[in-house]
PDB file of N, CA and C in Angstrom:
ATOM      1  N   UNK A   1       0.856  -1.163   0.000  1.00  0.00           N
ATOM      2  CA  UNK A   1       0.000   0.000   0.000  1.00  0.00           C
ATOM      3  C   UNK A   1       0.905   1.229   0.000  1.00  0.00           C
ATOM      4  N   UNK A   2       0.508   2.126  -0.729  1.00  0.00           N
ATOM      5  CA  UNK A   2       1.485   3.480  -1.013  1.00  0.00           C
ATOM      6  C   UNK A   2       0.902   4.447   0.179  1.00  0.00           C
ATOM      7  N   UNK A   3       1.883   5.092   0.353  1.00  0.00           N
ATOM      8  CA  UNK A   3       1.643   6.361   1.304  1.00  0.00           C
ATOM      9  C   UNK A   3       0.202   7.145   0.817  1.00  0.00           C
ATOM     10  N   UNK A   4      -0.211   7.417  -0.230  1.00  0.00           N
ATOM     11  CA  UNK A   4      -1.145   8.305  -0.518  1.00  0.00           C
ATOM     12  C   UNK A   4      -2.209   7.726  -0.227  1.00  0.00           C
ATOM     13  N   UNK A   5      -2.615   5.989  -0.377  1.00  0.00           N
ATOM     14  CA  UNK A   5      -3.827   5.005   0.153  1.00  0.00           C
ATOM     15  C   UNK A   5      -3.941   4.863   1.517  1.00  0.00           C
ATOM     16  N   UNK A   6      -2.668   5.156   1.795  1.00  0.00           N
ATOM     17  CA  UNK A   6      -2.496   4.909   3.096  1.00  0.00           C
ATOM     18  C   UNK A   6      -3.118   5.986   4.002  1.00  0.00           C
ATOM     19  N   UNK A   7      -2.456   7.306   3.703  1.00  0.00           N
ATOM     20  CA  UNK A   7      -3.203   8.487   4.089  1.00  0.00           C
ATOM     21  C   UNK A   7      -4.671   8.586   4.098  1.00  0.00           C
ATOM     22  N   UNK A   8      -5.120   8.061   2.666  1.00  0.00           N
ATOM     23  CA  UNK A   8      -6.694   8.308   2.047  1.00  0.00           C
ATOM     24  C   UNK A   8      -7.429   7.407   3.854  1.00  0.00           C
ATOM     25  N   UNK A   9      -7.302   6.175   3.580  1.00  0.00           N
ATOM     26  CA  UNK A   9      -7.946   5.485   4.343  1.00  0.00           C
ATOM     27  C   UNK A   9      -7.867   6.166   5.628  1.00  0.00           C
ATOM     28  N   UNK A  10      -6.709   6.064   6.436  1.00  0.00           N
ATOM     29  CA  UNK A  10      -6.697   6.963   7.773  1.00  0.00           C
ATOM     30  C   UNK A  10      -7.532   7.964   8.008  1.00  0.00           C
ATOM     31  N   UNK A  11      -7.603   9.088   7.018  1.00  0.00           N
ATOM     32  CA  UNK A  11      -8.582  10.134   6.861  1.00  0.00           C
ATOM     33  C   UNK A  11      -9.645   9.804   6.921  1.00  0.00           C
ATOM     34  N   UNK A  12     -10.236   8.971   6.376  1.00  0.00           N
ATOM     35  CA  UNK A  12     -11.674   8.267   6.652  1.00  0.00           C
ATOM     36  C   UNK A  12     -12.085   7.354   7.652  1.00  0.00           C
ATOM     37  N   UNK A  13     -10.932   6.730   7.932  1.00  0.00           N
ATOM     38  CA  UNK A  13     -11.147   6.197   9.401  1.00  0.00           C
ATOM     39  C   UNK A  13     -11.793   7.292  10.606  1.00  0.00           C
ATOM     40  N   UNK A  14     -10.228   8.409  10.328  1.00  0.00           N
ATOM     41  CA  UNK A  14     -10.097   9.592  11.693  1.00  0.00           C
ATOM     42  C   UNK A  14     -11.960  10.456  11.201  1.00  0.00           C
ATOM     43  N   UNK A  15     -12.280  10.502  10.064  1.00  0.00           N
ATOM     44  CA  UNK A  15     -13.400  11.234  10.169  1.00  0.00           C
ATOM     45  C   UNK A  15     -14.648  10.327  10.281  1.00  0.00           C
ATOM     46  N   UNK A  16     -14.757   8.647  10.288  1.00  0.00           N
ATOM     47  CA  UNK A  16     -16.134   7.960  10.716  1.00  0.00           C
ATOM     48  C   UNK A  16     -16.009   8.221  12.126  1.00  0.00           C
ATOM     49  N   UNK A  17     -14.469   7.853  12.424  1.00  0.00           N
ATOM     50  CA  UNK A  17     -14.680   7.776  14.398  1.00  0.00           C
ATOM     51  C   UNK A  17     -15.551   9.229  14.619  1.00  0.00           C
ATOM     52  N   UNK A  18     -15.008  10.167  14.482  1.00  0.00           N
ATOM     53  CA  UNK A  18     -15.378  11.835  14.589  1.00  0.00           C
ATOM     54  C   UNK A  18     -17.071  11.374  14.940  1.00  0.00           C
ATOM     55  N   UNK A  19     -17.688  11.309  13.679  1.00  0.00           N
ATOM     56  CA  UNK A  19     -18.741  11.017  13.571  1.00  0.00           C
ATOM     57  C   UNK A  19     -19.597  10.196  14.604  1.00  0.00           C
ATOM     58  N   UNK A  20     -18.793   9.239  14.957  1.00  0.00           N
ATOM     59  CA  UNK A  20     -19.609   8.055  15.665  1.00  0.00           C
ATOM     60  C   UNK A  20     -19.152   8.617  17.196  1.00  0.00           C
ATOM     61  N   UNK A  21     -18.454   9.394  17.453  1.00  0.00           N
ATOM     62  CA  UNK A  21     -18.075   9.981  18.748  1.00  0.00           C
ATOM     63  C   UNK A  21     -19.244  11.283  19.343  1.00  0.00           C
ATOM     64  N   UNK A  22     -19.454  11.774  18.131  1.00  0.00           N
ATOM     65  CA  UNK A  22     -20.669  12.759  18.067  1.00  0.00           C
ATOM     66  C   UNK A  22     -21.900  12.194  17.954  1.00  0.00           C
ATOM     67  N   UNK A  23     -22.497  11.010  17.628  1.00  0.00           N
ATOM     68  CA  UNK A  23     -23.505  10.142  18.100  1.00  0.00           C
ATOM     69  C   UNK A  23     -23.413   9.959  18.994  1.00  0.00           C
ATOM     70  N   UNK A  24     -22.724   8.811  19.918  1.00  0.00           N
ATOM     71  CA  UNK A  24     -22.755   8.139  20.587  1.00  0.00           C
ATOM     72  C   UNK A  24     -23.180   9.549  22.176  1.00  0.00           C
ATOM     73  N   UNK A  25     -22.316  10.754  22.120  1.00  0.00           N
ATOM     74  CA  UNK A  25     -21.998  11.499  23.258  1.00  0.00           C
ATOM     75  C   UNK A  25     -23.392  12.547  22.868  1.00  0.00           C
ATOM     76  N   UNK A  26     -24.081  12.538  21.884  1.00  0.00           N
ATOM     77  CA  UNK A  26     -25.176  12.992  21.776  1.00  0.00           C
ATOM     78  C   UNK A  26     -26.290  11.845  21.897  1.00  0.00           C
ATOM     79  N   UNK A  27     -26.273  10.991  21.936  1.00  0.00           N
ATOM     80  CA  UNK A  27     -27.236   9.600  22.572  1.00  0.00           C
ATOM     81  C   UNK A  27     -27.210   9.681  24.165  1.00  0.00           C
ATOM     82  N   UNK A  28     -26.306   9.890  24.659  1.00  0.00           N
ATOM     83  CA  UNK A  28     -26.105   9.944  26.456  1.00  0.00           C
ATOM     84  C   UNK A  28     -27.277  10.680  26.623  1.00  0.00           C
ATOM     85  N   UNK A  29     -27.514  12.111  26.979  1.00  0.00           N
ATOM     86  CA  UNK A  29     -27.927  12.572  27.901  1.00  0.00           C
ATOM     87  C   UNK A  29     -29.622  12.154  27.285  1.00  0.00           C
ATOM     88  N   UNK A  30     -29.899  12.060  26.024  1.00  0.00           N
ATOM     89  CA  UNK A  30     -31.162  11.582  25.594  1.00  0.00           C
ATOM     90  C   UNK A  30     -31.717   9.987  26.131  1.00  0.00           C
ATOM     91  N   UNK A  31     -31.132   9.196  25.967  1.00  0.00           N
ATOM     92  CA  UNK A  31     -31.438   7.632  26.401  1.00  0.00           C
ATOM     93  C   UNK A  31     -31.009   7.539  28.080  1.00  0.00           C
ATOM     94  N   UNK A  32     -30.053   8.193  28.726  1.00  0.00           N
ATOM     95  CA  UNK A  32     -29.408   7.966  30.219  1.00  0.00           C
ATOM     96  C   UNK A  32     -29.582   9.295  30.951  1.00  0.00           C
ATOM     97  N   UNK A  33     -30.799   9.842  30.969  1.00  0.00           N
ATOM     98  CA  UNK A  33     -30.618  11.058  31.237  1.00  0.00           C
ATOM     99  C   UNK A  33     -30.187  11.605  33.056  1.00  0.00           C
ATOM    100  N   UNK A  34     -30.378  10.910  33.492  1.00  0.00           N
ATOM    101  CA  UNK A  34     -30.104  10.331  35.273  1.00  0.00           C
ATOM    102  C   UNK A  34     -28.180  10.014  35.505  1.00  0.00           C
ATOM    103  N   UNK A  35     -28.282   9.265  34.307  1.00  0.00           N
ATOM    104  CA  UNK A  35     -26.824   8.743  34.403  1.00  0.00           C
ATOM    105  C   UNK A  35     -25.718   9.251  33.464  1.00  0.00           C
ATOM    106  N   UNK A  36     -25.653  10.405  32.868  1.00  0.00           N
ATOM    107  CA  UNK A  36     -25.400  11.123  32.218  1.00  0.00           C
ATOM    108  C   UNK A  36     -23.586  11.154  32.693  1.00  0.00           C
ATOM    109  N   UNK A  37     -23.225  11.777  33.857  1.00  0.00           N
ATOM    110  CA  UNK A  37     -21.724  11.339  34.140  1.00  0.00           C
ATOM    111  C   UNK A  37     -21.046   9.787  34.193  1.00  0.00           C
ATOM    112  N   UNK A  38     -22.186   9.198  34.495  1.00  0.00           N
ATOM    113  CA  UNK A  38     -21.151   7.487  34.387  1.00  0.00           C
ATOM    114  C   UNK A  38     -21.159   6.577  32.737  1.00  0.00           C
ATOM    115  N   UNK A  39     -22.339   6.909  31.914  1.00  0.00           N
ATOM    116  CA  UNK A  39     -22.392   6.562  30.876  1.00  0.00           C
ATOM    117  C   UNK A  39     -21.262   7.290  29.795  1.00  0.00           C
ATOM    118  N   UNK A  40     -21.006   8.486  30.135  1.00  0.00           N
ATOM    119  CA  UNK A  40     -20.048   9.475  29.541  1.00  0.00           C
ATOM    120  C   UNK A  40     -18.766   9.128  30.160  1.00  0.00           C
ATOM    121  N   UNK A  41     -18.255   8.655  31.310  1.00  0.00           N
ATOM    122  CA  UNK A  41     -17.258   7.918  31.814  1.00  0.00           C
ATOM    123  C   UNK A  41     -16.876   6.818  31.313  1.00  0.00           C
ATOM    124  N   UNK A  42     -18.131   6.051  31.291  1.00  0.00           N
ATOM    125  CA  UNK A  42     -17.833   4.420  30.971  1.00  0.00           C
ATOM    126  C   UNK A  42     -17.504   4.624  29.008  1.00  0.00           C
ATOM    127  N   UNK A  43     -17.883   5.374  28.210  1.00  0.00           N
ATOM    128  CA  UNK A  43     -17.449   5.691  26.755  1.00  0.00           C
ATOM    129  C   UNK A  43     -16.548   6.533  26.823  1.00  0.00           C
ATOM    130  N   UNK A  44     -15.722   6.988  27.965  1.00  0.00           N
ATOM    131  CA  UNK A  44     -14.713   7.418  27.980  1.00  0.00           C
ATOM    132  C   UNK A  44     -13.358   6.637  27.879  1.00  0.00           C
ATOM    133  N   UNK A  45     -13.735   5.468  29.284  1.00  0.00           N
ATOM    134  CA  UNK A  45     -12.832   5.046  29.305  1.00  0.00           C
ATOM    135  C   UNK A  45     -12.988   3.676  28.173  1.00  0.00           C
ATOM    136  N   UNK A  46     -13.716   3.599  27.794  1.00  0.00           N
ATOM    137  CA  UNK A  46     -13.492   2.253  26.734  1.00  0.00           C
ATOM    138  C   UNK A  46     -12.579   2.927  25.309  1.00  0.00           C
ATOM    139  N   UNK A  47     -13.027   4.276  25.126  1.00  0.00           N
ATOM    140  CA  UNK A  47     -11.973   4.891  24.348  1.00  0.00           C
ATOM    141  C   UNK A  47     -10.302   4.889  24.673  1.00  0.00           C
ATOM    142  N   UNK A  48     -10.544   5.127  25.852  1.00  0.00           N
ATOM    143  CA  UNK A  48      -8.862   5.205  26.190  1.00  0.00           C
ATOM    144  C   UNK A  48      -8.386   4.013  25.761  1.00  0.00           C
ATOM    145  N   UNK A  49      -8.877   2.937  26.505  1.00  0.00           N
ATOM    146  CA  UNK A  49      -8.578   1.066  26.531  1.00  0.00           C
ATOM    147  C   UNK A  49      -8.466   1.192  25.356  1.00  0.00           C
ATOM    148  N   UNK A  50      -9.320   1.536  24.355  1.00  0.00           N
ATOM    149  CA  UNK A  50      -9.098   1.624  22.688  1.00  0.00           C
ATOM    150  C   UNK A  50      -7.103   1.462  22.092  1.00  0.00           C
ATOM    151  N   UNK A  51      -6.821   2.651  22.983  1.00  0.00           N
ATOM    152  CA  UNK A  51      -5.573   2.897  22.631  1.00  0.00           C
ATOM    153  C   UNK A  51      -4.609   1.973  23.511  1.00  0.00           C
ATOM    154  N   UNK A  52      -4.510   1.504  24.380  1.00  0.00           N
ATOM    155  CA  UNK A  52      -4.289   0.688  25.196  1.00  0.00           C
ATOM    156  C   UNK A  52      -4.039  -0.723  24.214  1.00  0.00           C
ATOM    157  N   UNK A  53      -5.562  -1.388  23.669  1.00  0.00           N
ATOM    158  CA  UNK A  53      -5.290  -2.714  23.580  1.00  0.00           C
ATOM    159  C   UNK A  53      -5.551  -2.790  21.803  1.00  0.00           C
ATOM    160  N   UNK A  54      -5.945  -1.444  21.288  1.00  0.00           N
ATOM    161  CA  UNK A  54      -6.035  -1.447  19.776  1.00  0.00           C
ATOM    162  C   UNK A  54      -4.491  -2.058  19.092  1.00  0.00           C
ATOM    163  N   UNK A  55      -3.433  -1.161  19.569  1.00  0.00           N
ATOM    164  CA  UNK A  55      -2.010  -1.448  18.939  1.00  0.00           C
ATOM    165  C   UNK A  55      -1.391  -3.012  18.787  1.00  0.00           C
ATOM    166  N   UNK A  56      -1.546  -3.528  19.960  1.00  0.00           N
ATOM    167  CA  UNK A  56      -1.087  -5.158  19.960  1.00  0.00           C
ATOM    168  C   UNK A  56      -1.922  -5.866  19.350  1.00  0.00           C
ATOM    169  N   UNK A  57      -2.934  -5.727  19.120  1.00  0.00           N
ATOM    170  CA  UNK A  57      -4.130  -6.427  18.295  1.00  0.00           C
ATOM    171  C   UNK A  57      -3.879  -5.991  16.863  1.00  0.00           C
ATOM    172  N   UNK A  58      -3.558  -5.073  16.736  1.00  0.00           N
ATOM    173  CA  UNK A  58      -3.244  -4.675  15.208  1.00  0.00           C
ATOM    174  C   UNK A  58      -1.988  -5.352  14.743  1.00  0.00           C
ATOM    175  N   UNK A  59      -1.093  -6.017  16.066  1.00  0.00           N
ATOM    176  CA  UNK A  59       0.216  -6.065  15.432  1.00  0.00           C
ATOM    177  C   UNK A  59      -0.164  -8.157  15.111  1.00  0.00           C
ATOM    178  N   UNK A  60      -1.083  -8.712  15.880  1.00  0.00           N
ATOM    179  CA  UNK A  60      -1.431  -9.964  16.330  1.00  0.00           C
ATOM    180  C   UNK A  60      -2.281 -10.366  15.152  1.00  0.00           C
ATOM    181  N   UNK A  61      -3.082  -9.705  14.267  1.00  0.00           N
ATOM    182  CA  UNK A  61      -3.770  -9.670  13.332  1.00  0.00           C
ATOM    183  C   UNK A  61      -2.919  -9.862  11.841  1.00  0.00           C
ATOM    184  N   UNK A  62      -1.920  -8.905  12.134  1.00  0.00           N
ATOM    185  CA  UNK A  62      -1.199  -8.742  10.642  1.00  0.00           C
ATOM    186  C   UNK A  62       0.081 -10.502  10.881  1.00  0.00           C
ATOM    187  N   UNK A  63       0.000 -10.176  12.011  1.00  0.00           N
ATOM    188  CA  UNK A  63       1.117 -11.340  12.009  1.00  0.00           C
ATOM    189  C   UNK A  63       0.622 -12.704  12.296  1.00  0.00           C
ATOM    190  N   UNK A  64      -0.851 -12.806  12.314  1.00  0.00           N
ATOM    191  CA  UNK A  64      -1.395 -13.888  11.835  1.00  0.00           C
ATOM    192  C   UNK A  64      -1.583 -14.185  10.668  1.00  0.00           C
ATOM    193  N   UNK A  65      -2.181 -13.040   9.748  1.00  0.00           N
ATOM    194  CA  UNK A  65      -2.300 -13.407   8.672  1.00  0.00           C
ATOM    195  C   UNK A  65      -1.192 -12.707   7.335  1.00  0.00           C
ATOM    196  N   UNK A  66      -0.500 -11.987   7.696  1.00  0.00           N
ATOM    197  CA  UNK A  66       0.640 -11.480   7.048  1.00  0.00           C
ATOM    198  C   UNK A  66      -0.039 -10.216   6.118  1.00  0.00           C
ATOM    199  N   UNK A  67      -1.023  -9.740   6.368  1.00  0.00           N
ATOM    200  CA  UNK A  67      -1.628  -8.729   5.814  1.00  0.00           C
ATOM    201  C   UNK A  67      -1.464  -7.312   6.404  1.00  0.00           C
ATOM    202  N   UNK A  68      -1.213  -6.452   5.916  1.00  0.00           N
ATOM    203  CA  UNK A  68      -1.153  -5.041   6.921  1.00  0.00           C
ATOM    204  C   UNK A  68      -2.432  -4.485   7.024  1.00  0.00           C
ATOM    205  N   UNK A  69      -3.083  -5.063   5.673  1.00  0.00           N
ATOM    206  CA  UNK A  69      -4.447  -4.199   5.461  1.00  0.00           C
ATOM    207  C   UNK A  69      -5.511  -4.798   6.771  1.00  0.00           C
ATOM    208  N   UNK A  70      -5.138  -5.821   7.408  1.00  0.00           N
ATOM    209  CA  UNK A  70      -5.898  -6.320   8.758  1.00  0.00           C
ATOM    210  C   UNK A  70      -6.193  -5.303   9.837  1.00  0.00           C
ATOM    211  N   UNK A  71      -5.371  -3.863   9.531  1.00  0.00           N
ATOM    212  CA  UNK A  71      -5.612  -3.299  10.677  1.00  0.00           C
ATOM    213  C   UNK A  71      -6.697  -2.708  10.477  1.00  0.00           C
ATOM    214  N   UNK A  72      -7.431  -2.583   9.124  1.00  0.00           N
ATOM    215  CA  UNK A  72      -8.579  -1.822   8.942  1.00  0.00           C
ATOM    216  C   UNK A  72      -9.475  -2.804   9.436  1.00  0.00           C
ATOM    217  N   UNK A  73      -9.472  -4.363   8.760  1.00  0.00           N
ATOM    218  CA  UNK A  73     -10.612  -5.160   9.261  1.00  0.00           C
ATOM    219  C   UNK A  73     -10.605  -5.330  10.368  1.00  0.00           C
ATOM    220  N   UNK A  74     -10.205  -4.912  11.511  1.00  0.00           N
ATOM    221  CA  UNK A  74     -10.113  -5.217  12.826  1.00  0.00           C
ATOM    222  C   UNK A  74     -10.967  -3.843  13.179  1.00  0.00           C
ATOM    223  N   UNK A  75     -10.177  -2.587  12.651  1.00  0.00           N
ATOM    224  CA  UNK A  75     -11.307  -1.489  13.204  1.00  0.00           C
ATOM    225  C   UNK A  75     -12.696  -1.695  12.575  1.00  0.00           C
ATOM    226  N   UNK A  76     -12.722  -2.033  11.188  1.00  0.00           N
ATOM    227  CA  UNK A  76     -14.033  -2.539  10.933  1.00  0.00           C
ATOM    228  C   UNK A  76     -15.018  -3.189  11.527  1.00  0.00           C
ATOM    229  N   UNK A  77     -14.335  -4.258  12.379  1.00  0.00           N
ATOM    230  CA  UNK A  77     -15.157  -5.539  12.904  1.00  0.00           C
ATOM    231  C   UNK A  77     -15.611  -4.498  14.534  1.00  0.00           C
ATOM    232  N   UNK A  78     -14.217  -4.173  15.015  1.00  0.00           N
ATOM    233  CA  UNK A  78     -14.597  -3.689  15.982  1.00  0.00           C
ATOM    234  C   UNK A  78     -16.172  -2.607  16.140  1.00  0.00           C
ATOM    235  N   UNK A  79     -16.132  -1.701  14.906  1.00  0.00           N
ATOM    236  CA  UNK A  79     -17.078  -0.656  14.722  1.00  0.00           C
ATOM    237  C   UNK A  79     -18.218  -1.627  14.338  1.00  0.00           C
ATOM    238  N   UNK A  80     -18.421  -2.214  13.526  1.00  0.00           N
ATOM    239  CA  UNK A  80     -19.454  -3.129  13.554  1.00  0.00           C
ATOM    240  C   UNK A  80     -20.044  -3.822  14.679  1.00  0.00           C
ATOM    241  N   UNK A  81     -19.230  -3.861  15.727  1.00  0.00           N
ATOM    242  CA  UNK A  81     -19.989  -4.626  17.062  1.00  0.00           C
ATOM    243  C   UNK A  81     -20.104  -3.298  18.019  1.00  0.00           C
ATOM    244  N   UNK A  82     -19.781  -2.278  17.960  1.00  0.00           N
ATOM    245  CA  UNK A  82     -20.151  -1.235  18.353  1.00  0.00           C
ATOM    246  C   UNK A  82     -20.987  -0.627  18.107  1.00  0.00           C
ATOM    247  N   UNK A  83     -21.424  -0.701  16.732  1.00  0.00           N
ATOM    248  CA  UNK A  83     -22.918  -0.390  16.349  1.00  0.00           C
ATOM    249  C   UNK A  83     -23.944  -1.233  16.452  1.00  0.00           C
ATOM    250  N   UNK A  84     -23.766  -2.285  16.595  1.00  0.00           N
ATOM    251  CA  UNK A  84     -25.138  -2.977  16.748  1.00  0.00           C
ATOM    252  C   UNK A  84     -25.537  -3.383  18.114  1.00  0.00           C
ATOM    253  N   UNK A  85     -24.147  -3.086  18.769  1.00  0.00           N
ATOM    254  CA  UNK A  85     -24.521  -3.116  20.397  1.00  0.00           C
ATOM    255  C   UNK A  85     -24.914  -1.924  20.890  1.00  0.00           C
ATOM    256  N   UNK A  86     -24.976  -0.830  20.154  1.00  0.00           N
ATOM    257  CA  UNK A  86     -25.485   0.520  20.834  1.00  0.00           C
ATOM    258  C   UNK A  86     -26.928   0.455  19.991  1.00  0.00           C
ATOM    259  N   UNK A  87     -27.449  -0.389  18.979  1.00  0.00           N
ATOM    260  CA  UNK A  87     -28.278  -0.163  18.232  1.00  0.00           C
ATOM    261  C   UNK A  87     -29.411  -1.482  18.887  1.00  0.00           C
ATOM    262  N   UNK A  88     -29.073  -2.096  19.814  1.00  0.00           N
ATOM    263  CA  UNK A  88     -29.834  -3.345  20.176  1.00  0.00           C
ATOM    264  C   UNK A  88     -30.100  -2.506  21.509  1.00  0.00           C
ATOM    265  N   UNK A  89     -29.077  -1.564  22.167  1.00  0.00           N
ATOM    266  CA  UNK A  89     -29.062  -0.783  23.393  1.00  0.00           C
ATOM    267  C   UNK A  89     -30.366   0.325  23.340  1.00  0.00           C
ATOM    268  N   UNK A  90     -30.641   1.142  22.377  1.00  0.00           N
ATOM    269  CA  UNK A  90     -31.414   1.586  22.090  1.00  0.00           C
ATOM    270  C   UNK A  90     -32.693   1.437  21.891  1.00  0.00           C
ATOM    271  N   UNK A  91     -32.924   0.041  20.951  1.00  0.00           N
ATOM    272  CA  UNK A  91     -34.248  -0.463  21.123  1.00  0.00           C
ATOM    273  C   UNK A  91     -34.538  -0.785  22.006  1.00  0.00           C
ATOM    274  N   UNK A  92     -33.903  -1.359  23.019  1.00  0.00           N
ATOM    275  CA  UNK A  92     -34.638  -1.977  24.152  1.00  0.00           C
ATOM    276  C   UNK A  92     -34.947  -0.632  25.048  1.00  0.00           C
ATOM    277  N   UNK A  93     -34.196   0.517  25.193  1.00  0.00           N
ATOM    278  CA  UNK A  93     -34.223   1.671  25.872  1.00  0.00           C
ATOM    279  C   UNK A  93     -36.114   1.741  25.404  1.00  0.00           C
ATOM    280  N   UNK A  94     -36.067   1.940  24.122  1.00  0.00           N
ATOM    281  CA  UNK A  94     -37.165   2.229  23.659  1.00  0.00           C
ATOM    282  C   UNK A  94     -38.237   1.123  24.026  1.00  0.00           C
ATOM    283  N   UNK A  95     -38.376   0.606  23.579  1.00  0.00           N
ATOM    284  CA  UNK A  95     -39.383  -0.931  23.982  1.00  0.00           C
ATOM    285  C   UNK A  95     -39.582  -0.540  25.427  1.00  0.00           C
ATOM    286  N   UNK A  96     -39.158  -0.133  26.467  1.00  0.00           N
ATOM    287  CA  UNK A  96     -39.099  -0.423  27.788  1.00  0.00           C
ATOM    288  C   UNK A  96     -39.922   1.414  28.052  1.00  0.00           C
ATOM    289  N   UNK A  97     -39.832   1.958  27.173  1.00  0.00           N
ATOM    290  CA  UNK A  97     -40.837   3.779  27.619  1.00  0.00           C
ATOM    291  C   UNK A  97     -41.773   3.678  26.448  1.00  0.00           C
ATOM    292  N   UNK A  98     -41.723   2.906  25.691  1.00  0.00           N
ATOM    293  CA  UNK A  98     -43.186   3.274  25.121  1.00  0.00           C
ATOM    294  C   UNK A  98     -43.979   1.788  24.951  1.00  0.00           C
ATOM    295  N   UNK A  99     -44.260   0.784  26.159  1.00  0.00           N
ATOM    296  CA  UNK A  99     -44.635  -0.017  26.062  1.00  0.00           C
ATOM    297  C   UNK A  99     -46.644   0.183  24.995  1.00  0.00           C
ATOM    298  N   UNK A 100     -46.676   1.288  25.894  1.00  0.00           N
ATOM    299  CA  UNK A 100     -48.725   1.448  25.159  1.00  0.00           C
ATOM    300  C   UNK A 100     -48.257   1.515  23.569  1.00  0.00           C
ATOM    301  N   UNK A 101     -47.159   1.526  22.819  1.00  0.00           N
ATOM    302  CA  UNK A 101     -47.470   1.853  21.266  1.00  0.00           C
ATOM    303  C   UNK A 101     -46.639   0.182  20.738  1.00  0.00           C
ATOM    304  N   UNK A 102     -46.237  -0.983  21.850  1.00  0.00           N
ATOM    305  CA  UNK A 102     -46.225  -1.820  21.023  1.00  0.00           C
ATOM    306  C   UNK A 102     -46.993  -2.463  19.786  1.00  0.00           C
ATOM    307  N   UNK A 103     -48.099  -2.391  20.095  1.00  0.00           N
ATOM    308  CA  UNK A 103     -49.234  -2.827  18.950  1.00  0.00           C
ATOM    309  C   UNK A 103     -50.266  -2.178  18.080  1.00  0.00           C
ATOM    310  N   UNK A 104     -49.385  -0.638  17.818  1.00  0.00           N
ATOM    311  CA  UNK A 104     -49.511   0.763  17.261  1.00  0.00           C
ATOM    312  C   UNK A 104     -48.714   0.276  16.094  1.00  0.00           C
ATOM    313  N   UNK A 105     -49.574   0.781  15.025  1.00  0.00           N
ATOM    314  CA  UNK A 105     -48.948   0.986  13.886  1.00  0.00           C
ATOM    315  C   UNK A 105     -49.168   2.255  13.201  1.00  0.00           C
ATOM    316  N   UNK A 106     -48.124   2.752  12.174  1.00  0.00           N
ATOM    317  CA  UNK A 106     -48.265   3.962  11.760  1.00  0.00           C
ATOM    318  C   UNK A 106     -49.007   4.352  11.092  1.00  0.00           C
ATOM    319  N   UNK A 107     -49.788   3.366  10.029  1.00  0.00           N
ATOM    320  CA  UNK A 107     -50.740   3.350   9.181  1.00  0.00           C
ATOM    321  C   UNK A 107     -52.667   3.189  10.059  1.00  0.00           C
ATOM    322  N   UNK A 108     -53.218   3.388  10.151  1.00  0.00           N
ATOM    323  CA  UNK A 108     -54.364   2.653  10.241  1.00  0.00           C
ATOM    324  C   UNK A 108     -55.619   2.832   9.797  1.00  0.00           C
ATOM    325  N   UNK A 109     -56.371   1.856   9.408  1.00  0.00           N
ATOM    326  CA  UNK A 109     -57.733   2.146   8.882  1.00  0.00           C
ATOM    327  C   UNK A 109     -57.614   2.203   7.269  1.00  0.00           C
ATOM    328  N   UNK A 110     -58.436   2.967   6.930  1.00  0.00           N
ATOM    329  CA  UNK A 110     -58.079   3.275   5.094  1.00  0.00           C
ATOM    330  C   UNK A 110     -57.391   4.702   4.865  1.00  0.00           C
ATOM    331  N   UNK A 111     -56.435   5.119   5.331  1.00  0.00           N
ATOM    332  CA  UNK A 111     -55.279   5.995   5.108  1.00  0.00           C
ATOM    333  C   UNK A 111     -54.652   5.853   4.125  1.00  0.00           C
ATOM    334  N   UNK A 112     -54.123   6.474   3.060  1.00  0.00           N
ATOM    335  CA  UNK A 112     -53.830   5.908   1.844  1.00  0.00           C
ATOM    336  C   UNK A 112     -52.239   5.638   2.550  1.00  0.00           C
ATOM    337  N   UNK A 113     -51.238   5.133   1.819  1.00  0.00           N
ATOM    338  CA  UNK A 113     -49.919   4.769   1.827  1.00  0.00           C
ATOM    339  C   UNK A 113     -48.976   6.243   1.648  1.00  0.00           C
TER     340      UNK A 113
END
């Protein structure tokens, strides 16, 4: 991989995290509104650990499979279980405050589509 792919990708890495850092810290005080300092703690410190246990895993990955490009599929995989665990976190948030609209639908009667 050349320096310039190399750059490209990083840049898009450094600007999804951006993104998903500005979700996630704009989801707190809406879904945890009580717990607002420990939920913002606890995605604090799993960020730090990020840097902590990201590097040796990046180095354990490539030198399993002799690929460098592994370090993306690893942040990949990682972000992928980060989203669907904040996205399974959410529904249930939800399911659990609006129990009266489980068997609400958006449509009803003869409403056109």
């Amino acid at each position: 991989m050349n320096v310039w792919l190399f750059t490209a990708l990083v840049f898009l890495i450094g600007v999804g995290m951006g993104v998903g850092k500005a979700a996630v810290y704009k989801h707190i005080p809406t879904y945890f509104p009580k717990d607002v300092g420990a939920v913002g703690g606890l995605v604090g410190m799993l960020g730090a650990l990020g840097g902590f246990f990201l590097p040796p895993l990046f180095a354990y990955a490539q030198a399993w499979t002799g690929l460098p490009q592994m370090t993306f599929f690893v942040l990949f995989l990682l972000t992928a279980i980060s989203f669907l665990w904040m996205h399974i976190t959410v529904l249930q948030l939800l399911q659990q405050e609006a129990k009266h609209l489980r068997n609400e639908f958006e449509l009803k009667g003869d409403r056109p589509c």
